[in-house]
Protein backbone atom coordinates (compact mmCIF):
# COMPACT_ATOMS: atom_id res chain seq x y z
CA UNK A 1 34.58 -60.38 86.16
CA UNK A 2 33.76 -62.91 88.72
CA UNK A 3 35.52 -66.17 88.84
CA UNK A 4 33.52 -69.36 88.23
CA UNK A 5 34.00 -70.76 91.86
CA UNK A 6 32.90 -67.17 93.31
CA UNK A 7 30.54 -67.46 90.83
CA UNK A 8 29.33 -70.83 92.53
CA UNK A 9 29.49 -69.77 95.98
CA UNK A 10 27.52 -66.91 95.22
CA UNK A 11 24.82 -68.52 93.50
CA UNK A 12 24.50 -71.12 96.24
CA UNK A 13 24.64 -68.49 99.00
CA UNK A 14 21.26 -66.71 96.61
CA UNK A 15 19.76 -70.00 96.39
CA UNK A 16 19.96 -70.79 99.73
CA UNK A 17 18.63 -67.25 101.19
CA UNK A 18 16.18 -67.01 98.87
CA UNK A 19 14.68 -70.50 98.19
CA UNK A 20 14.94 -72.32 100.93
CA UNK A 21 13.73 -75.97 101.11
CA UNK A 22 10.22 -76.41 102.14
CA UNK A 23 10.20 -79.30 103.38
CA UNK A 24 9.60 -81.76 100.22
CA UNK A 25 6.30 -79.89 99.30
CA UNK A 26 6.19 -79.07 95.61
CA UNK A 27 3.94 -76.27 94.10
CA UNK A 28 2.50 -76.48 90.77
CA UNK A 29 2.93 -73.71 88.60
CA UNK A 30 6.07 -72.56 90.83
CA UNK A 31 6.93 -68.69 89.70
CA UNK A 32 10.48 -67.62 90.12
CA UNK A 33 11.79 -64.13 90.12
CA UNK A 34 15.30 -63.58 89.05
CA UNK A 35 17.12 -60.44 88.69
CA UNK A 36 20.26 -60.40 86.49
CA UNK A 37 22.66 -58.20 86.12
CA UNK A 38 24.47 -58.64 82.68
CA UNK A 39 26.65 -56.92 80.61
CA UNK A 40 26.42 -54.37 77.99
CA UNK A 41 27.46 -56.75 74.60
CA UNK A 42 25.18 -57.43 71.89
CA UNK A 43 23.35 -61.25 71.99
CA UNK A 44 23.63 -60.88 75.98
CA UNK A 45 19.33 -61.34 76.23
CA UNK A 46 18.94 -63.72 73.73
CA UNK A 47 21.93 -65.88 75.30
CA UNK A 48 19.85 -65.78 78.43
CA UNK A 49 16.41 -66.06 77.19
CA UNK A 50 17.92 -69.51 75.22
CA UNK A 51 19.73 -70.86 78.60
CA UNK A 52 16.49 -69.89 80.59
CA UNK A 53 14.35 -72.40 77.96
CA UNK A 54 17.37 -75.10 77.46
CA UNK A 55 16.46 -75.48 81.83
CA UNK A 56 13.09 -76.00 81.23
CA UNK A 57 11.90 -72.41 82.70
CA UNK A 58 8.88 -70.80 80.67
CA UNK A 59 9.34 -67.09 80.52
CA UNK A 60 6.57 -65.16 82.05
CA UNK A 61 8.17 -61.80 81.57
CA UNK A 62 10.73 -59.50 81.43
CA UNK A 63 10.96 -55.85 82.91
CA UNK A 64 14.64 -53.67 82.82
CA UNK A 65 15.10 -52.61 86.45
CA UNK A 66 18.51 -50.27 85.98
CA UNK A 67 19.98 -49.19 82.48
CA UNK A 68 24.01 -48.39 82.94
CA UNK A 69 26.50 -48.11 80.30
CA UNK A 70 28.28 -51.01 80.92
CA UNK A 71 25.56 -53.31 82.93
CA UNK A 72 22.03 -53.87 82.63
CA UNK A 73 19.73 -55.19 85.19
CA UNK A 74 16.37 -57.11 84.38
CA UNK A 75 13.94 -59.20 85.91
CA UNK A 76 12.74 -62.34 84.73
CA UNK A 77 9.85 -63.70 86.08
CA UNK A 78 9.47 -67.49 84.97
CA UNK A 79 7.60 -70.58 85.55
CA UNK A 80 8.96 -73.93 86.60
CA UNK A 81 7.99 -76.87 87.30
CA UNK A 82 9.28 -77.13 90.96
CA UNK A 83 11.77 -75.94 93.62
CA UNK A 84 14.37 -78.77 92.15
CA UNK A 85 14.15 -77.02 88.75
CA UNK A 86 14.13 -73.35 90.33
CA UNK A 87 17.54 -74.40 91.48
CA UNK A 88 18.62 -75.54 88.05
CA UNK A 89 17.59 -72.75 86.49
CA UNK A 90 19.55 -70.82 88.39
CA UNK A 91 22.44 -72.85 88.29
CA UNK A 92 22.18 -72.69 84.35
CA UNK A 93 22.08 -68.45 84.42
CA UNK A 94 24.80 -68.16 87.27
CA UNK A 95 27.16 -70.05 84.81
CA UNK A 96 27.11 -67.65 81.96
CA UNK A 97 29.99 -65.29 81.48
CA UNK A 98 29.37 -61.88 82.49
CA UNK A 99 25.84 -62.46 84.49
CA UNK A 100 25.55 -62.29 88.00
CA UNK A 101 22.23 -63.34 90.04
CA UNK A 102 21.33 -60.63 92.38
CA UNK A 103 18.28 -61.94 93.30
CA UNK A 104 16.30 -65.03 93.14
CA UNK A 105 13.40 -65.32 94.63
CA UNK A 106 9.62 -67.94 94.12
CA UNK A 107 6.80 -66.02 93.87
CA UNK A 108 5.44 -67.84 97.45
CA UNK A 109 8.56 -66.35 99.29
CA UNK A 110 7.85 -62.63 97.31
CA UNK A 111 4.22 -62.54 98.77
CA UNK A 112 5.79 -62.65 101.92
CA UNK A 113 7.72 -60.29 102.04
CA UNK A 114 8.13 -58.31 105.07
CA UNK A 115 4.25 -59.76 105.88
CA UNK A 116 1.22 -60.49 104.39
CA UNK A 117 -1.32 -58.06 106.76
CA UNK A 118 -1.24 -54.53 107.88
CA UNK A 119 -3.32 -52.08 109.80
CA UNK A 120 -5.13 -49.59 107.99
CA UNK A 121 -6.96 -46.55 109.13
CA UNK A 122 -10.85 -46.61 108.67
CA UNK A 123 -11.48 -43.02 109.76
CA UNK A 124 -8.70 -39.92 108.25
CA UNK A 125 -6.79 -37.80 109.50
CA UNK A 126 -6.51 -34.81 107.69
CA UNK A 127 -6.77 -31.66 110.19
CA UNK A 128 -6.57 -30.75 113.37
CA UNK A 129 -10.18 -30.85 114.35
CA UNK A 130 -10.25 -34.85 113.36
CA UNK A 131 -7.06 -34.88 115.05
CA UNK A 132 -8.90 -33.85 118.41
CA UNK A 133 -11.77 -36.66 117.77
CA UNK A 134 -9.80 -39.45 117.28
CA UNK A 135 -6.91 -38.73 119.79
CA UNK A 136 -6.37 -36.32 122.73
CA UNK A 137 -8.73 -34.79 123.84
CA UNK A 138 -11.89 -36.24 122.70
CA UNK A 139 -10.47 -39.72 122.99
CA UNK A 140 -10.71 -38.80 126.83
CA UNK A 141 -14.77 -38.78 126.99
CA UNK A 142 -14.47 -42.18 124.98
CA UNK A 143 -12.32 -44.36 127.29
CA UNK A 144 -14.22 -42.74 130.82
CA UNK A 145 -17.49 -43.63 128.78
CA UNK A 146 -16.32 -47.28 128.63
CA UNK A 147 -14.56 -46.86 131.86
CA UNK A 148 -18.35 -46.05 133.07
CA UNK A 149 -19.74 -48.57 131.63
CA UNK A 150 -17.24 -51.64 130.38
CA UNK A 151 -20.10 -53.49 127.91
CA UNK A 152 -19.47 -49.81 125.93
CA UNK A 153 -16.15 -51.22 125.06
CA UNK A 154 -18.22 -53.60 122.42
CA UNK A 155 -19.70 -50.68 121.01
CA UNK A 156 -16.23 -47.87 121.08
CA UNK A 157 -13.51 -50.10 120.00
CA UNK A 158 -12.47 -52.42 117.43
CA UNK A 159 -12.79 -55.80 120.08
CA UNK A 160 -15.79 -56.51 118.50
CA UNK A 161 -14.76 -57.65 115.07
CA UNK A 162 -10.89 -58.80 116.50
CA UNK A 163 -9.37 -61.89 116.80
CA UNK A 164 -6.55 -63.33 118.20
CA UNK A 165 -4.08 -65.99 116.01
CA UNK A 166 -2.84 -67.59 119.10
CA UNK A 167 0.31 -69.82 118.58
CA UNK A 168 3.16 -71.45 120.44
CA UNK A 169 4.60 -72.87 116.91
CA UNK A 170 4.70 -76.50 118.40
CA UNK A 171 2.03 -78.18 115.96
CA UNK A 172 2.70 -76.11 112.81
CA UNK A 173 0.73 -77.66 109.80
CA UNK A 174 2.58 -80.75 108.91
CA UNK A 175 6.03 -78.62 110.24
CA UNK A 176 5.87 -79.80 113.57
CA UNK A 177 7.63 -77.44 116.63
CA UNK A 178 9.19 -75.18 114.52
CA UNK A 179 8.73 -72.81 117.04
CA UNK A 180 6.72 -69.14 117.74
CA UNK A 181 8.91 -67.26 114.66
CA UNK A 182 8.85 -69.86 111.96
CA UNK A 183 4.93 -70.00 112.78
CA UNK A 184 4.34 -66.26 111.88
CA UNK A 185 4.03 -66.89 108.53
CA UNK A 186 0.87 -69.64 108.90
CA UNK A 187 -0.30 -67.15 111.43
CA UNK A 188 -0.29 -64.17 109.17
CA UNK A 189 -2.15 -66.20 106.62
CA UNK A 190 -4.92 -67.49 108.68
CA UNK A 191 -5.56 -63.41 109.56
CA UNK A 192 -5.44 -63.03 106.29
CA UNK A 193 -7.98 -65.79 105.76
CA UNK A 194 -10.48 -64.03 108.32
CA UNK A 195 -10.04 -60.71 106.44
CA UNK A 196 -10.77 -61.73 103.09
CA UNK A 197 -13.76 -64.49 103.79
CA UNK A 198 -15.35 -62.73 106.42
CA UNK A 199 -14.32 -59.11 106.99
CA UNK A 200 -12.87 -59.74 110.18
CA UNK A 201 -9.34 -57.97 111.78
CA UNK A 202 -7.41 -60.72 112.87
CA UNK A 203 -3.43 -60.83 114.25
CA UNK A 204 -1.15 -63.47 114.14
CA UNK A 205 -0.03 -63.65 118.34
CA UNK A 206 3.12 -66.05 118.00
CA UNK A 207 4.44 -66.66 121.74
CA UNK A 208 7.97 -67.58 123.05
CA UNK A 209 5.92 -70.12 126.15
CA UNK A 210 4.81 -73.70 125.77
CA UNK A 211 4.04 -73.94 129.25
CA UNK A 212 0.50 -74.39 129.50
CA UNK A 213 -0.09 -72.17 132.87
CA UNK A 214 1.82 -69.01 131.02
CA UNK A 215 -0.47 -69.69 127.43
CA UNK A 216 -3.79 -69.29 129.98
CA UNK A 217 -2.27 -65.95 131.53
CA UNK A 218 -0.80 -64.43 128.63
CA UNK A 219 -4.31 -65.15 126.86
CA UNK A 220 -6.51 -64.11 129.67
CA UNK A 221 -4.34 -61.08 129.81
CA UNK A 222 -4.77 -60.32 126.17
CA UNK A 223 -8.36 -60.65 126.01
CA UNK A 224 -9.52 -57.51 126.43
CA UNK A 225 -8.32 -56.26 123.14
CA UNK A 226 -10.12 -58.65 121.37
CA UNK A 227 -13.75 -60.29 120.64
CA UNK A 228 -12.28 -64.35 120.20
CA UNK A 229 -9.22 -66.00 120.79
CA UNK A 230 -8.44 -68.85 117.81
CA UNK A 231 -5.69 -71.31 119.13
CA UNK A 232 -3.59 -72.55 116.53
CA UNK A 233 -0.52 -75.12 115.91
CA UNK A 234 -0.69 -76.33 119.73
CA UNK A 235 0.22 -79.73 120.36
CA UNK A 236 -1.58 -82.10 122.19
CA UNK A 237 -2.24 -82.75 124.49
CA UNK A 238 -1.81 -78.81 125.91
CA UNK A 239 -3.98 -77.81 123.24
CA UNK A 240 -7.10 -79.32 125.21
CA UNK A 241 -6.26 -78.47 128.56
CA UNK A 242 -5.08 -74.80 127.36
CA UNK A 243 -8.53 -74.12 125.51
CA UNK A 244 -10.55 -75.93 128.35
CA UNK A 245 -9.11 -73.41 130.86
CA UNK A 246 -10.14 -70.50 129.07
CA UNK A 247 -13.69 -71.46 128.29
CA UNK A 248 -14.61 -68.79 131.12
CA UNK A 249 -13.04 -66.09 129.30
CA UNK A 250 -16.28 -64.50 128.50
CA UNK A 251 -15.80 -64.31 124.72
CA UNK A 252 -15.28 -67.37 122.26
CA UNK A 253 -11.86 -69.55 122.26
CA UNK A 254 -11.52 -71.99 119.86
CA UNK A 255 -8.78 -74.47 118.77
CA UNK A 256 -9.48 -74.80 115.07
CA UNK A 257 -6.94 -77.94 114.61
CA UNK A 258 -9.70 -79.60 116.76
CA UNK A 259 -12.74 -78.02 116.09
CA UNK A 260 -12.28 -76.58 112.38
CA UNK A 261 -11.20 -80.53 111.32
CA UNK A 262 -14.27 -81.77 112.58
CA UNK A 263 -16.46 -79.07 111.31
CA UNK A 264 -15.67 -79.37 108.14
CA UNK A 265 -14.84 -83.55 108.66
CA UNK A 266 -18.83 -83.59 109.70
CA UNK A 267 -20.34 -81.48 106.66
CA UNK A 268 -18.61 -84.30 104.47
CA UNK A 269 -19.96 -86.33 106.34
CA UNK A 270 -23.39 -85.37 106.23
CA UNK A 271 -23.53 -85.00 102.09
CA UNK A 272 -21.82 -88.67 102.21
CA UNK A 273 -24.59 -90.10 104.27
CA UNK A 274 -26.85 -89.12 101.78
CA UNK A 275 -25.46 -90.32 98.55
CA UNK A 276 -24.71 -93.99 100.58
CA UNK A 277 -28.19 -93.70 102.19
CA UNK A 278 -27.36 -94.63 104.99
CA UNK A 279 -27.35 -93.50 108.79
CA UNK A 280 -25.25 -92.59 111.52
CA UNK A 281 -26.17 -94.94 114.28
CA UNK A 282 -25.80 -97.71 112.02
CA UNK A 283 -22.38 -96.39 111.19
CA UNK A 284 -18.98 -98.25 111.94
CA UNK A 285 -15.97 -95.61 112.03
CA UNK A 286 -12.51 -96.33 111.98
CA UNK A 287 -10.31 -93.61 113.11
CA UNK A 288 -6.47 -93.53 112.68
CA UNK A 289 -4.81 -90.50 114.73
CA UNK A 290 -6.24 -90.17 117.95
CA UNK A 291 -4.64 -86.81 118.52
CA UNK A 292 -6.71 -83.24 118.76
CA UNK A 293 -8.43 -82.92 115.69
CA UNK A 294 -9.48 -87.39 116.01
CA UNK A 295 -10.82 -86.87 119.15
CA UNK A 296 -12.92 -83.86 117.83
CA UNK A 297 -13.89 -85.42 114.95
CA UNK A 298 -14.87 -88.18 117.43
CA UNK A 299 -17.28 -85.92 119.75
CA UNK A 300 -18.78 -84.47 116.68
CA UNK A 301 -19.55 -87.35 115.38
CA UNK A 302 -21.15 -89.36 118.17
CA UNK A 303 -23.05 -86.11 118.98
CA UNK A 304 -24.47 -86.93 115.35
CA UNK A 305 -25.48 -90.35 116.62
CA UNK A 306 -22.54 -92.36 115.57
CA UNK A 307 -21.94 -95.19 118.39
CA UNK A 308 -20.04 -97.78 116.99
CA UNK A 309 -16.62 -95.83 116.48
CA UNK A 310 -13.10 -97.29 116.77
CA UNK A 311 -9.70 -95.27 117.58
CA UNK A 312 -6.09 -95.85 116.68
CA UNK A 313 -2.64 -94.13 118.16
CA UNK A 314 0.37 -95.19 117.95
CA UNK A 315 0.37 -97.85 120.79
CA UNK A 316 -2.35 -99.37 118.56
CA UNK A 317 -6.38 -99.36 119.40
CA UNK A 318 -7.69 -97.21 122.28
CA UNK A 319 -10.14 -99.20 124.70
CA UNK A 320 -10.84 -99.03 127.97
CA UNK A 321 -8.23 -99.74 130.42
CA UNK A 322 -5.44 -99.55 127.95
CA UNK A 323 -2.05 -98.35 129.49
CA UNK A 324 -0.38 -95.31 128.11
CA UNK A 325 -3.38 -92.97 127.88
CA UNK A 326 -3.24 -89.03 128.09
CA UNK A 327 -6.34 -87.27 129.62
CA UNK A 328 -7.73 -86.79 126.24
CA UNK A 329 -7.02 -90.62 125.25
CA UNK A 330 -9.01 -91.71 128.50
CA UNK A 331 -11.70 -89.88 127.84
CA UNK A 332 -11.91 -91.04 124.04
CA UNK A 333 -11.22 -94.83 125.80
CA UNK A 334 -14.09 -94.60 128.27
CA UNK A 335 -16.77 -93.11 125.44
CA UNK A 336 -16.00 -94.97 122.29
CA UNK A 337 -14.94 -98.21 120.95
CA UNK A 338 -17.73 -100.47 122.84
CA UNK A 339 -16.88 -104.04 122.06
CA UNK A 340 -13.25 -103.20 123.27
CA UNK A 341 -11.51 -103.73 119.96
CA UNK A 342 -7.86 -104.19 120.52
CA UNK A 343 -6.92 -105.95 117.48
CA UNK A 344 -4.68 -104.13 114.19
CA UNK A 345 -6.25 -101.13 111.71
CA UNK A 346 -6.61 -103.69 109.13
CA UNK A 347 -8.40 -105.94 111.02
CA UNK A 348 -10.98 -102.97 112.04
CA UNK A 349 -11.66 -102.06 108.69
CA UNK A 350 -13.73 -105.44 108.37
CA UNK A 351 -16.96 -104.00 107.45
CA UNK A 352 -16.33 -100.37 108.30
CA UNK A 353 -18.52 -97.71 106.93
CA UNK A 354 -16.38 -94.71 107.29
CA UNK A 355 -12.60 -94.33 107.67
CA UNK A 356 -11.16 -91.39 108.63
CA UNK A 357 -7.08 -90.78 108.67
CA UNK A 358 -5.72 -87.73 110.78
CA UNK A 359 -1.95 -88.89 111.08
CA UNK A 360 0.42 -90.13 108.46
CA UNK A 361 1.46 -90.67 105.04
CA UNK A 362 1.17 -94.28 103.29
CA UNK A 363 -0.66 -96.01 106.88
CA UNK A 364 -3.35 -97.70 104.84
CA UNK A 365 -2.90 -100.49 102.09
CA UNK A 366 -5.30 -100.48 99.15
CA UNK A 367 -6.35 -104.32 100.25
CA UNK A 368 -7.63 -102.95 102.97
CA UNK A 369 -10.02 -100.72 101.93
CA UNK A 370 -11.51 -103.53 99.64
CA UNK A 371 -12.26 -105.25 103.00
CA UNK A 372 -14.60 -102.31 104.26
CA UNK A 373 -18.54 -102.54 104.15
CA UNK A 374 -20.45 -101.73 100.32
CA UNK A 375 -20.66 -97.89 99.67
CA UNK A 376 -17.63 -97.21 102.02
CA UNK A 377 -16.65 -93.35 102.54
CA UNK A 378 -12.52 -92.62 103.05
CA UNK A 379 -11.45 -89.55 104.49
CA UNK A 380 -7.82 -89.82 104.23
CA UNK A 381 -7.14 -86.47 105.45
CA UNK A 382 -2.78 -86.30 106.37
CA UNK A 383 -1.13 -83.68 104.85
CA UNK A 384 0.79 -83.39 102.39
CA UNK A 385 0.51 -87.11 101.69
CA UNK A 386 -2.38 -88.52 102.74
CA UNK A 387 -2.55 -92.63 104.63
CA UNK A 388 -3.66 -93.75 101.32
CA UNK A 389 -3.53 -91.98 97.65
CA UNK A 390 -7.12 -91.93 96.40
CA UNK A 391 -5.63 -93.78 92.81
CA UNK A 392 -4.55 -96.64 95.30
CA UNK A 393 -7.82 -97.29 96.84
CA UNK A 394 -9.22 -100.21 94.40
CA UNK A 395 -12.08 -98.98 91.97
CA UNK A 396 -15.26 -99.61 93.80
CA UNK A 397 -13.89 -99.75 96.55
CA UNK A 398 -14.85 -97.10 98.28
CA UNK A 399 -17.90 -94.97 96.92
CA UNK A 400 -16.52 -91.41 98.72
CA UNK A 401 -13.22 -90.33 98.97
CA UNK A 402 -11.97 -86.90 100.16
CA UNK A 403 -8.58 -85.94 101.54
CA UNK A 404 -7.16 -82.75 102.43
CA UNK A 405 -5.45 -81.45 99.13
CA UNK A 406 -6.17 -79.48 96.47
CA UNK A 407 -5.29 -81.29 93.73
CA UNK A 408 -8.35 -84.26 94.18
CA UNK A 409 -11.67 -83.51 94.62
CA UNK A 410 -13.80 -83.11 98.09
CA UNK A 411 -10.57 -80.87 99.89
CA UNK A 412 -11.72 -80.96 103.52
CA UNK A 413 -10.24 -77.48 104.57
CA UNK A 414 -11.11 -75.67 108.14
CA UNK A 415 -11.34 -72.35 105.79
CA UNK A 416 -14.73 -73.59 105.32
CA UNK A 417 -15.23 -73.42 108.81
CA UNK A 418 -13.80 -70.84 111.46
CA UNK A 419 -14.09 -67.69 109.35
CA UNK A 420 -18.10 -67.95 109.08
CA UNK A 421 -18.18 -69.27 112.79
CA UNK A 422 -16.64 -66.63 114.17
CA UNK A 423 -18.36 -64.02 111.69
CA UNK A 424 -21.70 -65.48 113.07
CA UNK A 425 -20.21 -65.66 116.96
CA UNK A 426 -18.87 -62.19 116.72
CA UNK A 427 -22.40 -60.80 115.38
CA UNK A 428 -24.17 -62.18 118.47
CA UNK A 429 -22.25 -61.01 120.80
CA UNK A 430 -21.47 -64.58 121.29
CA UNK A 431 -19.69 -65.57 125.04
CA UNK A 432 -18.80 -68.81 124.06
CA UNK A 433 -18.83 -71.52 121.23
CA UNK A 434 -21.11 -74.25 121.66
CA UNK A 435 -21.36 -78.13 120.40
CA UNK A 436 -24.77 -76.54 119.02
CA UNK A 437 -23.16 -73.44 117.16
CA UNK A 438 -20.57 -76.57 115.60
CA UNK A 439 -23.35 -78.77 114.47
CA UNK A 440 -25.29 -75.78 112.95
CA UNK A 441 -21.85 -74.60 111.14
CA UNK A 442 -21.61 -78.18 109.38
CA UNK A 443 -25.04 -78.35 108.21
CA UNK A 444 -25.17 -75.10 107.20
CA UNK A 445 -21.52 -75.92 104.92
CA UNK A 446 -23.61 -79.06 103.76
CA UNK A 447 -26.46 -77.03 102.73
CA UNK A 448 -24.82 -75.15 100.39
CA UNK A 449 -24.49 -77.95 97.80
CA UNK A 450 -28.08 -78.55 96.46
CA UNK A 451 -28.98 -81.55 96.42
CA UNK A 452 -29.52 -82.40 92.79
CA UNK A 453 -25.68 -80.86 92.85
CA UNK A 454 -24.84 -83.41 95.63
CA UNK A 455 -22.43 -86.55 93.69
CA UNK A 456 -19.54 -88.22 94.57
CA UNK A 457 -16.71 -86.11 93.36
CA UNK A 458 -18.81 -82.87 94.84
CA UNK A 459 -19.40 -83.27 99.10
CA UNK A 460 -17.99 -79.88 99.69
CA UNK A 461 -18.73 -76.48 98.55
CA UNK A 462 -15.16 -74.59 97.47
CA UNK A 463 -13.76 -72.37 100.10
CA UNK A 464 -14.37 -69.28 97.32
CA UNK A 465 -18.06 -70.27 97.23
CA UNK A 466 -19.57 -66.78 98.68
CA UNK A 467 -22.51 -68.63 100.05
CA UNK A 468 -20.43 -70.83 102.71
CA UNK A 469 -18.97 -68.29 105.14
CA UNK A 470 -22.79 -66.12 104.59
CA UNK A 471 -24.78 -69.19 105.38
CA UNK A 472 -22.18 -70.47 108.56
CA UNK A 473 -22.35 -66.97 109.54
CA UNK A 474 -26.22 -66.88 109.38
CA UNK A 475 -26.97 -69.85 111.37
CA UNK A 476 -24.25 -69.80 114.20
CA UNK A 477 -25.34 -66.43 114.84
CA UNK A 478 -29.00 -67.62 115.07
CA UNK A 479 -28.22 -70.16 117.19
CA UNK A 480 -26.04 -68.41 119.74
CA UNK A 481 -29.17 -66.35 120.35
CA UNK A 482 -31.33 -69.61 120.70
CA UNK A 483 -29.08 -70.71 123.21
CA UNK A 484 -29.24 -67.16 125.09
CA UNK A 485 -25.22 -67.18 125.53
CA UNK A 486 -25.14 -63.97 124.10
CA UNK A 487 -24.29 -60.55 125.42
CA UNK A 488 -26.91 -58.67 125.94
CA UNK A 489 -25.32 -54.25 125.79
CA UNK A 490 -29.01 -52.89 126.68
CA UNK A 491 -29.59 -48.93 125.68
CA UNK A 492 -27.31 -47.91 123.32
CA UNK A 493 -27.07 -43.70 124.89
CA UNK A 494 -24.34 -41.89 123.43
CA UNK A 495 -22.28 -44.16 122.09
């Protein structure tokens, strides 16, 4: 039998493997897997069912994994109330006499496991004769039929419905530059996002380069496996430079911590406008987070018609010859903000309409808001904490409020966006995506909320409504052919 400090260490070295600190978020209804091995003596289960409940842990169920004659091994699979408790729990099972944790694992780290995407065969391979179609020798005539004629590759291969998850792991959700392996995982699940919304093969691309020059080669390099490139987790300001170079690719690059925010940012938007009745050139916007997704919220907007619209960084207000400005900044500088504002974020809040918040936790004091114009709309949108808790903004306020969790209502989340816009790209034969194809994508999001639906608590369809990603899909595709930058495969002989 173990001793109680190897009993210690191992627990700690299980605990630390397996549930590794994420970073202060806490998940509701947080499922942990534990596997026991106990010994053979009568009382053993109920002795660890009881210590199980005396830590708080709900049992879920219990399965026997191996049956020996002096051991038994089971799995537990309970509920707690956080990571904090997960460790207690198994603190509290580690310390009985005569059990041993062999594994302890949350049901987050489980799905996981070893990846959460694979590549599947659509056509079988069952003889010889299917052997020859798919592979050597038939294969041949394919490739010197696109060889022949490259536009047949759209029409032989999978690049049509393919897109590249391309990372550098310097911007990772609210992470930071955890770098190109610690990204994989957000990667995987944005593929796995495509798949499931919008039937499309995506792969997580996670590269060891920050250097902007390389990220244009190895992408440019890449592209002819695949029918869009979606750049994600770059930081700025590479991200706008890197995505601005490859806008001659010849197929559709988008950076969807720019573009996807603002989307999504502008169908909110939209619905608020029409609950305030009010319009956006009479609109006063305060922005705090000047970084890629506030400066594409920005150029969304004002393409809209907003014109009064005021940025913040963290040197304080962006105007017009204002030192310390990136490329992005200066252009933001020269095209917003027209009285030249240089004055604090509370100060600009005097009789704002909108504010938006795409930087930090706890920026924005409830006395504030009170100081904004009647029928205000706050889009506190930092994750996981937004710059002001919707409970602190004093009743009435503000007459909208979204932010970018779950847990409140209006959840302003890019899945809304990028898997119907590229569903609608890829089905024109899309080259490139437009300012027209983003306006049509937010509208069409808006639309899907009827507007006898339409109420405060309810600017947003949910990302499972079927409708959203059909409807994006629809009218992005619709309008790439408007716009004629669409590919255009003529005769479709033999292939």
């Amino acid at each position: 039998m173990t001793t109680p400090d190897s009993q210690d260490r191992h627990q700690r070295h299980i605990v630390e493997e397996y549930l590794n600190p994420s970073q202060g978020y806490e998940t509701a209804g947080y499922q942990l897997l534990l596997r026991l091995s106990s010994t053979q003596e009568a009382g053993m289960l109920g002795l660890i069912t009881t210590t199980l409940g005396d830590a708080g842990a709900v049992i879920m169920d219990i399965d026997i994994r191996e049956a020996h004659a002096d051991r038994m091994i089971r799995d537990f699979r309970v509920l707690c109330e956080g990571e904090e408790q997960a460790h207690q729990v198994a603190a509290a099972v580690s310390s009985l006499d005569g059990v041993e944790i062999e594994l302890a694992s949350d049901r987050t780290f489980q799905l996981h496991r070893r990846g959460k995407i694979a590549i599947e065969n659509k056509v079988h391979i069952r003889t010889n004769a299917e052997l020859a179609h798919v592979y050597t020798p038939g294969v041949g005539r394919v490739s010197m039929a696109i060889h022949d004629n490259p536009d047949a590759v759209w029409a032989l291969t999978i690049k049509p419905n393919t897109i590249a998850v391309v990372s550098d792991g310097t911007a990772v959700l609210g992470l930071g530059d955890i770098g190109p392996e610690a990204a994989m995982p957000v990667m995987e699940g944005k593929s796995m996002l495509f798949k499931s919304f919008a039937d499309i093969d995506a792969w997580p691309i996670c590269l060891d380069a920050t250097d902007p020059d390389e990220i244009v080669n190895i992408c440019r390099a890449i592209a002819p496996g695949f029918g869009g490139i979606l750049l994600e987790d770059i930081s700025a300001p590479r991200c706008f430079e890197i995505e601005d170079r490859l806008q001659d690719l010849d197929i559709p690059v988008f950076h969807d911590d720019q573009h996807g925010t603002a989307v999504v940012v502008m169908a909110a938007l939209m619905n608020s406008l029409k609950i305030v009745n009010k319009r956006p050139e009479d609109l006063k916007v305060v922005v705090l987070g000047v970084g890629a997704s506030g400066v594409a919220c920005s150029k969304i907007m004002m393409n809209y018609g907003v014109k009064n619209l005021i940025g913040f960084d963290r040197s304080g207000a962006v105007y017009e010859g204002r030192e310390n400005l990136n490329v992005a900044k200066q252009w933001f500088a020269e095209n917003t903000n027209p009285e030249g504002f240089d004055g604090s974020v509370e100060e600009s809040l005097d009789g704002a309409d909108l504010f938006l918040g795409l930087s930090g936790p706890r920026l924005i004091e409830p006395e504030w808001v009170t100081r904004m114009a009647d029928d205000a709309i706050v889009f506190a949108l930092a994750n996981p904490e937004p710059e002001i808790m919707p409970e602190r903004i004093p009743a009435g306020a503000a007459r909208v409020i979204a932010t970018g969790r779950s847990d409140y209502p209006n959840q302003i989340n890019n899945v809304l966006c990028f898997p119907g816009l590229f569903r609608g790209a890829l089905d024109a034969l899309a080259r490139n995506i437009t300012e027209e194809m983003k306006i049509v994508a937010a509208q069409a999001i808006a639309d899907v909320i009827p507007s006898d639906q339409l109420n405060e608590d309810y600017i947003l369809p949910s990302v499972f409504n079927e409708e959203v990603v059909r409807r994006v899909a629809v009218a992005v595709r619709e309008e790439a052919i408007r716009s004629g930058d669409t590919r255009d495969l003529g005769p479709r002989v033999f292939v």
